[in-house]
N, C-alpha and C. Protein backbone atom coordinates (compact mmCIF):
# COMPACT_ATOMS: atom_id res chain seq x y z
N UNK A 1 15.00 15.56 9.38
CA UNK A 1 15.93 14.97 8.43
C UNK A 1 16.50 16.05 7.52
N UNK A 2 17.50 16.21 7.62
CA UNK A 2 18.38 16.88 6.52
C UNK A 2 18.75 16.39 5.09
N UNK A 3 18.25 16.81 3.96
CA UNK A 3 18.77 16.42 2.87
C UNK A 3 19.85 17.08 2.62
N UNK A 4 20.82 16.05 2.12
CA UNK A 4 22.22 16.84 1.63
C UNK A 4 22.19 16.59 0.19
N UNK A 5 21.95 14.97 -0.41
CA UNK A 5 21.96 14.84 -1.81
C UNK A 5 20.82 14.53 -2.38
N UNK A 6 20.86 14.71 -3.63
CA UNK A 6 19.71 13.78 -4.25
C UNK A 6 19.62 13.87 -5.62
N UNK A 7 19.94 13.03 -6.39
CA UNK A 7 19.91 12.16 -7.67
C UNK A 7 18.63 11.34 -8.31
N UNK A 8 18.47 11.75 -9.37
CA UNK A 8 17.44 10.92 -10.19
C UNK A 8 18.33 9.30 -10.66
N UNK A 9 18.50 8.31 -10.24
CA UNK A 9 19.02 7.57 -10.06
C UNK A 9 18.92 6.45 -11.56
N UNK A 10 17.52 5.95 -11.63
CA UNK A 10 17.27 5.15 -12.46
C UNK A 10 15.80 5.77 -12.72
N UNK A 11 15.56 5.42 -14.52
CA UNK A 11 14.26 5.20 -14.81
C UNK A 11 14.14 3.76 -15.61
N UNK A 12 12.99 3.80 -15.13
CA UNK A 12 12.81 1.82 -15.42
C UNK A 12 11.75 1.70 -15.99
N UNK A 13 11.50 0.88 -16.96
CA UNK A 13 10.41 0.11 -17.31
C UNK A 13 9.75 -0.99 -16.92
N UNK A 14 10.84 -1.53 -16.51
CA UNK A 14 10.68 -2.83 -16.41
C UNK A 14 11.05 -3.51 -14.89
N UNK A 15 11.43 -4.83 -13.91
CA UNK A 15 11.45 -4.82 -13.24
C UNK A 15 13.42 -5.36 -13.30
N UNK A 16 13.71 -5.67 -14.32
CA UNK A 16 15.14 -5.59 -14.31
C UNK A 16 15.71 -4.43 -14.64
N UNK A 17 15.47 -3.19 -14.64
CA UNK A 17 15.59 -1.99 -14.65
C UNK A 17 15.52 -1.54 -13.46
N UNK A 18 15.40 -2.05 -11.83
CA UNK A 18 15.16 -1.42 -10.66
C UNK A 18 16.45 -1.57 -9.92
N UNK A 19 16.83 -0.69 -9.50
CA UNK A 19 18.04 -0.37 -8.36
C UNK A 19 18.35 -1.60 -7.94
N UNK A 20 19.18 -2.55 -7.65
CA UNK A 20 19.80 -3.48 -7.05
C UNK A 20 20.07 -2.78 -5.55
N UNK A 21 20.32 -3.84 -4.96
CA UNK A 21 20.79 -3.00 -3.06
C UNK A 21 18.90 -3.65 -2.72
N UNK A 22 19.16 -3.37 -1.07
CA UNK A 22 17.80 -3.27 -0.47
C UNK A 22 17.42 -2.13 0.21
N UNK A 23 17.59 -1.13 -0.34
CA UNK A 23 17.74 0.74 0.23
C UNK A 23 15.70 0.67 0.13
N UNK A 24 15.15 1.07 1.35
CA UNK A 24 13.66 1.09 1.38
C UNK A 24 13.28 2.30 0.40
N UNK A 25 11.54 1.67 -0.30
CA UNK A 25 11.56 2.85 -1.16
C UNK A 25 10.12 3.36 -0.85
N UNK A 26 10.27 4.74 -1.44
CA UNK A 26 8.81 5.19 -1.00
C UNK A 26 7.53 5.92 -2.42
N UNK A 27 6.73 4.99 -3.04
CA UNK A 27 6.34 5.15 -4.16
C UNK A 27 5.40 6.58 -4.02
N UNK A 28 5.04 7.42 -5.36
CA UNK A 28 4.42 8.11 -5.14
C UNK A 28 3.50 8.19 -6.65
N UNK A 29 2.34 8.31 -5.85
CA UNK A 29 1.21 7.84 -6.74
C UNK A 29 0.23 9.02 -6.73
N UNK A 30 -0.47 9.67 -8.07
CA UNK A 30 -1.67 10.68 -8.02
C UNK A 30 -1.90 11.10 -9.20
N UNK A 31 -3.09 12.39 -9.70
CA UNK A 31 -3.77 12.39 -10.70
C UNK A 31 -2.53 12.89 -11.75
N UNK A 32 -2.54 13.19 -12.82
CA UNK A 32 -1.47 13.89 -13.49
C UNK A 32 -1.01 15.06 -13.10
N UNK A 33 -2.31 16.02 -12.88
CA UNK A 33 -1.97 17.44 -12.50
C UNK A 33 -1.97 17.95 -10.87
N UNK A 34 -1.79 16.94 -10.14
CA UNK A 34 -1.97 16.83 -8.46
C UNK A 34 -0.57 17.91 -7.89
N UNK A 35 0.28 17.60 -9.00
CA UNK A 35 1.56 18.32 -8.17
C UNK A 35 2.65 17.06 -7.36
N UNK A 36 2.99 16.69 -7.98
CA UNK A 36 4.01 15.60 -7.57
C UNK A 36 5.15 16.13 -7.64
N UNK A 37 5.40 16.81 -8.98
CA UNK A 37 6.98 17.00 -9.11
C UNK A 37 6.88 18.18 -7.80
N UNK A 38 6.28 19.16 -7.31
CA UNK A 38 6.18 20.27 -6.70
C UNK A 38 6.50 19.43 -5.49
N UNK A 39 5.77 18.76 -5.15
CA UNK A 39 6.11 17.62 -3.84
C UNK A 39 7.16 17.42 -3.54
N UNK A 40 7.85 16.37 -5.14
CA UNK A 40 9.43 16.04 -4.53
C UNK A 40 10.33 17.07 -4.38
N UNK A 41 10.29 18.02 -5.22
CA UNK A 41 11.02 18.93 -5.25
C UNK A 41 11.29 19.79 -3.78
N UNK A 42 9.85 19.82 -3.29
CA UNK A 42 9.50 20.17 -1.82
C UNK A 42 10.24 19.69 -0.71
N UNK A 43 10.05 18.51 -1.19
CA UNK A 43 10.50 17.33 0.01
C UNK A 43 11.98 17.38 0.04
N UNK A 44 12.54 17.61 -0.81
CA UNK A 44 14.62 17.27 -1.09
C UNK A 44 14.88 18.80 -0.66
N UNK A 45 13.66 19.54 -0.60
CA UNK A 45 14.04 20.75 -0.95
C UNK A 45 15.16 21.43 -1.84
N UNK A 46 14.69 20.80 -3.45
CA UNK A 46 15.32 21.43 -4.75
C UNK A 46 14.34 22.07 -5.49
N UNK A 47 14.72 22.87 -6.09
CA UNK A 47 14.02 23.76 -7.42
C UNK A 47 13.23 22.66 -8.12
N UNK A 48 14.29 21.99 -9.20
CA UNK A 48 13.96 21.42 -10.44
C UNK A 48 14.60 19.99 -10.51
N UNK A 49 14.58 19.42 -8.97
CA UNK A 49 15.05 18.19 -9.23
C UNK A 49 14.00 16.89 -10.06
N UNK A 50 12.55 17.18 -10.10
CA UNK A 50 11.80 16.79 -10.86
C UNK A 50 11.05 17.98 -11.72
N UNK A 51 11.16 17.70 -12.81
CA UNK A 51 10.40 18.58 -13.61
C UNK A 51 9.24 18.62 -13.56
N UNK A 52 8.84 19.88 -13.28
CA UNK A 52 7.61 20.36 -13.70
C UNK A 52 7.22 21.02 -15.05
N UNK A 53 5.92 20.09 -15.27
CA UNK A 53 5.48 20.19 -17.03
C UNK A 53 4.29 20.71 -16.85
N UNK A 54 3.97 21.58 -18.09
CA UNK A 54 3.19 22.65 -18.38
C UNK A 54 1.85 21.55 -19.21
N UNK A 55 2.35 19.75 -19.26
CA UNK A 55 2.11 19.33 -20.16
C UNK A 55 1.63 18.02 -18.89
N UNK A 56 0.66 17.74 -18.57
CA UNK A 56 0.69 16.98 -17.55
C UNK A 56 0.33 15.63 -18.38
N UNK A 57 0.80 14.21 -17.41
CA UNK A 57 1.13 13.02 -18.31
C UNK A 57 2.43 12.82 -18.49
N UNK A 58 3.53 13.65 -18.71
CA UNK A 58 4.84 13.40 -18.87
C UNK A 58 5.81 12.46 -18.63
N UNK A 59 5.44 11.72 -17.24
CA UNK A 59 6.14 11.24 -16.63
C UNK A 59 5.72 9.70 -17.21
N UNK A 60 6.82 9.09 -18.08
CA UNK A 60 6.41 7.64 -18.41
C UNK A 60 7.47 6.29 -18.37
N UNK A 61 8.06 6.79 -16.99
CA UNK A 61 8.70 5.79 -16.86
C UNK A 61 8.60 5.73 -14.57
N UNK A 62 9.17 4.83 -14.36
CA UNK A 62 9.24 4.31 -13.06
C UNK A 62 10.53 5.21 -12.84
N UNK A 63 10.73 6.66 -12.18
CA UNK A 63 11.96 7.50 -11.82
C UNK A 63 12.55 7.37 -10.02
N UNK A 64 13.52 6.91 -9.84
CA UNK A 64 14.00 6.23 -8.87
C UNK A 64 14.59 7.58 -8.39
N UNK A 65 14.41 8.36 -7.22
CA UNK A 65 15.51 9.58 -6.74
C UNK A 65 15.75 9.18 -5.71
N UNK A 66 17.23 9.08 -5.73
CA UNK A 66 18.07 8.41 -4.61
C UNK A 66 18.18 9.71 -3.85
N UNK A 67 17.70 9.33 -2.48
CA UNK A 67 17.92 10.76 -1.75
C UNK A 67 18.68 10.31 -0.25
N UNK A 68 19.90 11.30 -0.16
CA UNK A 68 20.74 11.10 0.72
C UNK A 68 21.97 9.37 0.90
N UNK A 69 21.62 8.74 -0.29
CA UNK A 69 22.36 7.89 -0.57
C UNK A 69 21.82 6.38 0.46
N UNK A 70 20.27 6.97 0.72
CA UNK A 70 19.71 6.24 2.47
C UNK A 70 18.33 5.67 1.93
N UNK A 71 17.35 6.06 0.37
CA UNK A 71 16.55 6.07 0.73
C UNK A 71 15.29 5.93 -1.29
N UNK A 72 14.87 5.48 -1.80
CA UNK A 72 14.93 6.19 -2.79
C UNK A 72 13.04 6.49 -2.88
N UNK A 73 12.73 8.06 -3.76
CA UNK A 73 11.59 8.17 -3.64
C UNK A 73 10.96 7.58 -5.23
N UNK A 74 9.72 6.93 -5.29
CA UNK A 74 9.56 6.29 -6.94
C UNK A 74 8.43 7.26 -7.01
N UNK A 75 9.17 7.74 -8.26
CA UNK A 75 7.37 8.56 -9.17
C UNK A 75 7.08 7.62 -10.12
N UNK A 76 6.24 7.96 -10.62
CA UNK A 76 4.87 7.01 -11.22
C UNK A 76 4.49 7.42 -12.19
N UNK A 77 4.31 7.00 -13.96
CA UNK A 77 3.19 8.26 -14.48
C UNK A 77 2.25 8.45 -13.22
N UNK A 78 1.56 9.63 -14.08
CA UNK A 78 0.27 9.54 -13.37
C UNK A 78 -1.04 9.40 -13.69
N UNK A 79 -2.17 8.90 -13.57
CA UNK A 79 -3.07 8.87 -13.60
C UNK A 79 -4.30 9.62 -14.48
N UNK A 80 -5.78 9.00 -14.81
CA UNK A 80 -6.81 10.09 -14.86
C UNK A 80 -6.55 11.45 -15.87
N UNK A 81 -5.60 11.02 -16.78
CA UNK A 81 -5.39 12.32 -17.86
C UNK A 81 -5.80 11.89 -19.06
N UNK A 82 -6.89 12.61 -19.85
CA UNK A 82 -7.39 12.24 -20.91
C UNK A 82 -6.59 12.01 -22.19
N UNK A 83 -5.68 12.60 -21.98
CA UNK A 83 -4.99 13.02 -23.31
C UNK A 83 -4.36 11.57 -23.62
N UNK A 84 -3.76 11.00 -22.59
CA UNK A 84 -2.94 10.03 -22.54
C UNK A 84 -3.98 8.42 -23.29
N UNK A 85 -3.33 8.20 -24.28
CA UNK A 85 -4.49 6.95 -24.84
C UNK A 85 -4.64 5.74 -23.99
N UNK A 86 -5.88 5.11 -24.23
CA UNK A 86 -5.83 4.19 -23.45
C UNK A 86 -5.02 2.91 -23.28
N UNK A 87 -4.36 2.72 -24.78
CA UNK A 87 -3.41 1.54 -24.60
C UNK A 87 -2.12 2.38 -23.35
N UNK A 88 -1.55 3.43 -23.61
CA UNK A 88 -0.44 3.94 -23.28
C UNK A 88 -0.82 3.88 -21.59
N UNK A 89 -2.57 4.10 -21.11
CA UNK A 89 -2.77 4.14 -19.73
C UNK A 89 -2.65 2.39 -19.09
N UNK A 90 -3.22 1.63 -19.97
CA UNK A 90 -2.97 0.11 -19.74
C UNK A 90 -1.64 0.16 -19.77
N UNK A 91 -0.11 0.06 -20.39
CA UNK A 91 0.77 0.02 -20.39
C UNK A 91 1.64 0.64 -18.84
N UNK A 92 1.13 2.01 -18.55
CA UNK A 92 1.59 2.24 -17.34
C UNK A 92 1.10 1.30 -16.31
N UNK A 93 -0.14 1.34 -16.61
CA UNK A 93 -1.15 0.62 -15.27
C UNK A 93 -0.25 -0.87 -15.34
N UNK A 94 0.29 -1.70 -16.18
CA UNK A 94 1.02 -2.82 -16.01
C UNK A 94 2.31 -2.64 -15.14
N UNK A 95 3.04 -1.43 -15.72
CA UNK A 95 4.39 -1.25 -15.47
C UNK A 95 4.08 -1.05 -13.36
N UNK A 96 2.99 -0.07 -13.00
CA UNK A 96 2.80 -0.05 -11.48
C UNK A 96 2.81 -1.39 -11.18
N UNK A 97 1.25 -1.72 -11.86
CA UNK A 97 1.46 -3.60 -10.87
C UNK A 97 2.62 -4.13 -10.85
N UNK A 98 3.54 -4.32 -11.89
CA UNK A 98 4.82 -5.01 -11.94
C UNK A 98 5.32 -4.99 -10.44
N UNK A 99 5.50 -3.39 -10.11
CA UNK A 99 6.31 -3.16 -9.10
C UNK A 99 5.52 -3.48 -8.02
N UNK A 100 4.34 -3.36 -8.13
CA UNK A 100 3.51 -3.40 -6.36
C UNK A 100 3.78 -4.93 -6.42
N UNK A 101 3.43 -5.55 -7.15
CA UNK A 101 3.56 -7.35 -6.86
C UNK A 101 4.61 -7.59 -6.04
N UNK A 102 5.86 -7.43 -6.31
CA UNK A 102 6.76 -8.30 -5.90
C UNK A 102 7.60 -7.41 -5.33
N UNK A 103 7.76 -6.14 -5.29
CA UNK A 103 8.98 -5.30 -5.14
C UNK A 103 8.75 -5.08 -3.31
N UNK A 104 10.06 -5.67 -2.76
CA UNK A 104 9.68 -5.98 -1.15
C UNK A 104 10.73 -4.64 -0.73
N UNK A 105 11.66 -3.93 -1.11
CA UNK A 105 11.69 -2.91 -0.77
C UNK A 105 10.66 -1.56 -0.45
N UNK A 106 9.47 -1.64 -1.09
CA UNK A 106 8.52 -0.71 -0.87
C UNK A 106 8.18 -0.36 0.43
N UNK A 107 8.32 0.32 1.04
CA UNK A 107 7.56 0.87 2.40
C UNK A 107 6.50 1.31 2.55
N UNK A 108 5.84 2.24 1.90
CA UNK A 108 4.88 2.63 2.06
C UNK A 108 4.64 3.89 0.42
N UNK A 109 3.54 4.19 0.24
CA UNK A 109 2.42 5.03 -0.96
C UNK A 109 2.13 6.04 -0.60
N UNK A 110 2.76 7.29 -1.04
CA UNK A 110 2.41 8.66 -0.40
C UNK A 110 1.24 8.37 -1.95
N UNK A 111 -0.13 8.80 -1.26
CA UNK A 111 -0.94 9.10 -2.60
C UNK A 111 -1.01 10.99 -2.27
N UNK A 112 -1.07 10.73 -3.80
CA UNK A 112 -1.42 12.54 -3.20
C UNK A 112 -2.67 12.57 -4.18
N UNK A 113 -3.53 13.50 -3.70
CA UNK A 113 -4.92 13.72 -4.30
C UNK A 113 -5.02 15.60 -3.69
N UNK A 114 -5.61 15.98 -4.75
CA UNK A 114 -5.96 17.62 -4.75
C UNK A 114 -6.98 18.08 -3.80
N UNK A 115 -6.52 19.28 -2.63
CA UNK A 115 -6.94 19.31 -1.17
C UNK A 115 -8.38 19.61 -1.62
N UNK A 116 -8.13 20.37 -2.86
CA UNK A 116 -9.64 21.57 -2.83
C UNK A 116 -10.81 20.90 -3.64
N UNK A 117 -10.58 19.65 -4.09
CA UNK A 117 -11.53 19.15 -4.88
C UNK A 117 -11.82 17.43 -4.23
N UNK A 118 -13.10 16.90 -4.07
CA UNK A 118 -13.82 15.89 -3.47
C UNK A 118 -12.73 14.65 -4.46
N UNK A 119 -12.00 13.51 -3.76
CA UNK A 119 -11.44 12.52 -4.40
C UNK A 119 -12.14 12.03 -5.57
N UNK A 120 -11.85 12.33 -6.76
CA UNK A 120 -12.67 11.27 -8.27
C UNK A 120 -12.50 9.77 -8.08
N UNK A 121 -13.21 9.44 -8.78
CA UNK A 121 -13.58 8.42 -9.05
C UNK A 121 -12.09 7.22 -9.42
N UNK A 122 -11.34 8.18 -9.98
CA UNK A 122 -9.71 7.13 -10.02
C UNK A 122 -8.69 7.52 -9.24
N UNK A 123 -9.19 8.25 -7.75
CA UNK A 123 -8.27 8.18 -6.57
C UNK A 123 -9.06 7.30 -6.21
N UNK A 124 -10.21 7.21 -6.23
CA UNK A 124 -10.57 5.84 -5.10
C UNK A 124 -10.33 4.58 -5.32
N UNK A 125 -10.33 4.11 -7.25
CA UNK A 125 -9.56 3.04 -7.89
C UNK A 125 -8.50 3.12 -7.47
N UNK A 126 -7.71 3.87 -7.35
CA UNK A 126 -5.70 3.65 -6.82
C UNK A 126 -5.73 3.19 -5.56
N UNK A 127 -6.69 4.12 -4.71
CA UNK A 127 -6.64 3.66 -3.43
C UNK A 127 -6.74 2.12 -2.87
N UNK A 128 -8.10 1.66 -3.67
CA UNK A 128 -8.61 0.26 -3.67
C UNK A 128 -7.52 -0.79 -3.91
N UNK A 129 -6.81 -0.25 -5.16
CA UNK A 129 -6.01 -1.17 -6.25
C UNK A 129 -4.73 -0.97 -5.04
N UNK A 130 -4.23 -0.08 -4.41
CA UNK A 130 -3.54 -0.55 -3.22
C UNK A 130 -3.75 -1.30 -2.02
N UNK A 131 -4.88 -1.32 -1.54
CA UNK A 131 -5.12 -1.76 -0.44
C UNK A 131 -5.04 -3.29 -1.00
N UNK A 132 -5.63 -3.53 -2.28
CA UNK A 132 -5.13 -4.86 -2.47
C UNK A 132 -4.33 -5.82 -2.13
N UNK A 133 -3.44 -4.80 -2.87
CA UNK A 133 -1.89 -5.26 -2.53
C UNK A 133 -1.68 -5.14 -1.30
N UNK A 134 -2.24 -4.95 -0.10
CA UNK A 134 -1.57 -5.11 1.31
C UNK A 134 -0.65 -3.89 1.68
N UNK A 135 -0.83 -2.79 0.70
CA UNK A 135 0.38 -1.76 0.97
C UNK A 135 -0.07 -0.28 1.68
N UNK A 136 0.82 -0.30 2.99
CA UNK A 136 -0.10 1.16 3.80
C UNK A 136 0.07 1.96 3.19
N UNK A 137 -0.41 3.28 3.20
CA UNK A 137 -0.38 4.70 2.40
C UNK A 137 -0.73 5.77 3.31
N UNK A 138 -0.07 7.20 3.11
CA UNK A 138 -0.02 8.31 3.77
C UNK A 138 -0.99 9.03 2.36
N UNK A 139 -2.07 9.32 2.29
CA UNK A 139 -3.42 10.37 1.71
C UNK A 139 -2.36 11.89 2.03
N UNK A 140 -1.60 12.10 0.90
CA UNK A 140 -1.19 13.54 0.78
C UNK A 140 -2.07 14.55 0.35
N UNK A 141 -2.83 15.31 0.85
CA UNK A 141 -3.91 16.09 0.56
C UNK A 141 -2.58 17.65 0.05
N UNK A 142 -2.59 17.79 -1.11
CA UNK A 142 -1.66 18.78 -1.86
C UNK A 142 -2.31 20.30 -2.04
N UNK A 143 -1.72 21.07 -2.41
CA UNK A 143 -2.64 22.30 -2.64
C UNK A 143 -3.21 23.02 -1.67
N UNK A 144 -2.79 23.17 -0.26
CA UNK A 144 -4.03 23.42 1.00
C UNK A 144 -3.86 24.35 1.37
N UNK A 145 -2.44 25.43 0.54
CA UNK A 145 -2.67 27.13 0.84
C UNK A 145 -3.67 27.79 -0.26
N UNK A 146 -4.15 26.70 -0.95
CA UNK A 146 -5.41 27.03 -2.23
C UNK A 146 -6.76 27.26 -1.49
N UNK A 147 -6.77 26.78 -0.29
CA UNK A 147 -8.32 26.57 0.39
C UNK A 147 -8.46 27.14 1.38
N UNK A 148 -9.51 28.12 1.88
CA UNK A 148 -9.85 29.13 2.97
C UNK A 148 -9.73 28.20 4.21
N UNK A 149 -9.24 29.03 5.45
CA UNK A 149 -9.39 27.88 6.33
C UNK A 149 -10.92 27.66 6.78
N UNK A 150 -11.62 28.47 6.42
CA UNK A 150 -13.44 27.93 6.91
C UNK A 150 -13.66 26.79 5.71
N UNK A 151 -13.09 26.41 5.15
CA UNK A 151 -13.52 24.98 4.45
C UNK A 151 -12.49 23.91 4.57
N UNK A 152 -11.48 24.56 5.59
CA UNK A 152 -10.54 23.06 6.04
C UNK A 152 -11.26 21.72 6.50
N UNK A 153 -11.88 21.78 7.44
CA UNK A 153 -12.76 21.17 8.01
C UNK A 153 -13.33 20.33 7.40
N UNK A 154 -14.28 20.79 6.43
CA UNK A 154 -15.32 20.17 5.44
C UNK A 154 -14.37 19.26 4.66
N UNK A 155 -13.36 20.29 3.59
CA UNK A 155 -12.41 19.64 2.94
C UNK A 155 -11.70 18.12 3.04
N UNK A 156 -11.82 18.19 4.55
CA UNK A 156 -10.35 17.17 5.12
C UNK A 156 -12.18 15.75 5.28
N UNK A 157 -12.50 16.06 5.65
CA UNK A 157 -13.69 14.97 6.31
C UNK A 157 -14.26 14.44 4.73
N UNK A 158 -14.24 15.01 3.38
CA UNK A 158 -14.58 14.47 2.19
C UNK A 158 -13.55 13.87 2.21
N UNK A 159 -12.35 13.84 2.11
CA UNK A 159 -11.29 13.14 2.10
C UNK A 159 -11.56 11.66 2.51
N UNK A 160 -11.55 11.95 3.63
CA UNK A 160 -12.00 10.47 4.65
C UNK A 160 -13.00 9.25 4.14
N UNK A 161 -14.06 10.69 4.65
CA UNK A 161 -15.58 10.18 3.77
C UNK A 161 -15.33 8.75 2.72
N UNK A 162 -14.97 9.81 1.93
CA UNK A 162 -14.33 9.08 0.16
C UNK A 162 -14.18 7.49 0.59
N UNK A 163 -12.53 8.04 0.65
CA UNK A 163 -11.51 7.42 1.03
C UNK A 163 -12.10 5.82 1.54
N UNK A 164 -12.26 5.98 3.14
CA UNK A 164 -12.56 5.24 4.18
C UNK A 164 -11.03 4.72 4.52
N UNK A 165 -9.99 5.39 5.27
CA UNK A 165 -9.13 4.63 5.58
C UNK A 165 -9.09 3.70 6.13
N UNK A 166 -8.35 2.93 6.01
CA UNK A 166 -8.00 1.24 6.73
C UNK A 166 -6.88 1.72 7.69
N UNK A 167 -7.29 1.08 8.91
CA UNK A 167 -6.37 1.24 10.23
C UNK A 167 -4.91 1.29 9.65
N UNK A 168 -4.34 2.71 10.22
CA UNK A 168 -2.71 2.15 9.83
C UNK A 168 -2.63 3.53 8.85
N UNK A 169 -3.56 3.83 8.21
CA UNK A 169 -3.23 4.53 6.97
C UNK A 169 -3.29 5.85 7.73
N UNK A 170 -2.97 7.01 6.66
CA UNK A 170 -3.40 8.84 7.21
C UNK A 170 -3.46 9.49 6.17
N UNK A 171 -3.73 10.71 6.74
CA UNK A 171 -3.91 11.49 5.94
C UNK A 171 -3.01 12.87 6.13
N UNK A 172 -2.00 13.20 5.43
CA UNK A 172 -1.00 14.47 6.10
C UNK A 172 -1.70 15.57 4.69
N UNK A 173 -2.22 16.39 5.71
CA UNK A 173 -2.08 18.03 5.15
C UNK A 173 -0.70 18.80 4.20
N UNK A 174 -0.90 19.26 2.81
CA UNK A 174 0.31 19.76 2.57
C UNK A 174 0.25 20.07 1.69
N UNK A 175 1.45 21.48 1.96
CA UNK A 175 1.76 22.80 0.61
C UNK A 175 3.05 22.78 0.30
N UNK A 176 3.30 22.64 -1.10
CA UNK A 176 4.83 23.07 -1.57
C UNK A 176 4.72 24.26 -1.38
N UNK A 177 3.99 25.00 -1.40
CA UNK A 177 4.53 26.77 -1.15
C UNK A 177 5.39 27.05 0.49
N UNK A 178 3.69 26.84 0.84
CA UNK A 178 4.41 27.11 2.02
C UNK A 178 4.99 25.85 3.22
N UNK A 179 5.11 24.84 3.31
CA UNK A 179 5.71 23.82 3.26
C UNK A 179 5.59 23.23 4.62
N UNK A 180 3.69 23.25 4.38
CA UNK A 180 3.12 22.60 5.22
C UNK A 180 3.29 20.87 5.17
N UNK A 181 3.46 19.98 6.30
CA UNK A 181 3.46 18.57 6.13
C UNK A 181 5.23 18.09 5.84
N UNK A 182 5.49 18.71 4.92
CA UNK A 182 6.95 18.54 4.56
C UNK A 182 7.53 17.84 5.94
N UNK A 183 7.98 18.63 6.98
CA UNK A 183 8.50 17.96 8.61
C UNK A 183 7.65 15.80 8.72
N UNK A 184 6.52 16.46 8.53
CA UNK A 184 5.34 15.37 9.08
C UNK A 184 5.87 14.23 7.80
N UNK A 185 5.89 14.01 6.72
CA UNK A 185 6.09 13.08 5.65
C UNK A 185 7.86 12.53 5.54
N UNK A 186 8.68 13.66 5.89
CA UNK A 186 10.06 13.52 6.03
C UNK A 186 10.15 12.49 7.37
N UNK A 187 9.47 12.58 8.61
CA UNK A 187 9.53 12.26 9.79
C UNK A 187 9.31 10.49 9.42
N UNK A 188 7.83 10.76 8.29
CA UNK A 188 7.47 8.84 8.58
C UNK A 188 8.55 8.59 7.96
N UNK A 189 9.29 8.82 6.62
CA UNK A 189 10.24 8.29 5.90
C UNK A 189 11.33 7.85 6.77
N UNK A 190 11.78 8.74 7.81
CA UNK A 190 13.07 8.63 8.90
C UNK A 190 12.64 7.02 9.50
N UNK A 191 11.17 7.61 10.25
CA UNK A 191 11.19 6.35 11.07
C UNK A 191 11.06 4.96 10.17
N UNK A 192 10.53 5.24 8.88
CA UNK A 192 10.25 3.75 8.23
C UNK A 192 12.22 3.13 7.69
N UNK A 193 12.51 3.89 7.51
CA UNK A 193 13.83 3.75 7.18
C UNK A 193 14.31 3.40 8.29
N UNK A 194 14.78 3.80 9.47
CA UNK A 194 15.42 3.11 10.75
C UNK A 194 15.15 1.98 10.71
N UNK A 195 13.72 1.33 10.46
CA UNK A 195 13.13 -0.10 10.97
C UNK A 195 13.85 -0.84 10.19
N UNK A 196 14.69 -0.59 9.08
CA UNK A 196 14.71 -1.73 8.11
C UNK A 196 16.62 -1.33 8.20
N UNK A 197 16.90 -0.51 9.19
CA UNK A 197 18.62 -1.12 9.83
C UNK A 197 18.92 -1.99 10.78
């Protein structure tokens, strides 16, 4: 897939704040400091089309990036950051459910969780708190030019371990540096997008 455009489209609070149209969307969910913006940025292949903060937590609204005019990707706050108070983490944690409830454009949950460190205790809550909802997910394991390849192995099987995927789900390997997975995550987006022309 070739990206040609891509726009930060809408940020929303709320659920009358979400893109009108039925353009499929693809949410993205993980700890604060996992590397998300590095992700999207990866993925559109732009610099600074999501900011990256020195200040993790930043992100406090539902950010809609319309990419290629075909498709839109949703960031999320994120998660598991102390700093962030607990009313302000209840408040996000509402604003997600809002959208997982009812929002039937969703396709699928890239989670991303950090390659080099064993899933905590509130990737496996997100994970759970999705499967709930009935919604498949691609396990973005981020960071993986950080880790020797004699602990790939080990690395990827804690993942699992953790985890326990439910039939249907995966797990894609991947570096914004060097821009491992990128092909593999662009590919499901193509095919999940065809299904719904």
């Amino acid at each position: 897939m070739k990206i040609s455009n891509v726009s930060l489209a809408i940020s929303a609070v709320r659920r009358s704040q979400y893109p009108e149209g039925a353009l499929p969307e693809f949410m993205l969910v993980g700890r604060s400091n996992v590397g998300k913006s590095s992700f999207i940025n990866c993925l559109v292949n732009r610099k600074n089309i999501a900011r990256i903060s020195s200040r993790p937590g930043k992100t406090q609204t539902l950010n809609f990036y319309l990419v290629n005019g075909s498709f839109y990707l949703v960031d999320v706050p994120g998660y598991g950051y102390a700093a962030v108070d607990r009313r302000t983490q209840e408040k996000f944690g509402k604003m997600i459910e809002e959208y997982l409830e009812k929002r039937e454009e969703l396709r699928r949950v890239f989670m991303l969780i950090d390659f080099r460190h064993k899933p905590t205790e509130d990737d496996l809550l997100m994970y759970n708190f999705l499967k709930y909802y009935n919604i498949p997910v691609s396990v973005i394991a981020t960071k993986v030019d950080k880790v020797p390849s004699s602990k790939m192995e080990k690395n990827k099987k804690q993942i699992l371990d953790t985890l326990d995927l439910v039939v249907g789900d995966d797990l894609i390997l991947f570096s914004s540096l060097t821009k491992l997975g990128r092909e593999e995550v662009l590919k499901k987006i193509e095919e999940l997008t065809e299904e719904m022309i």
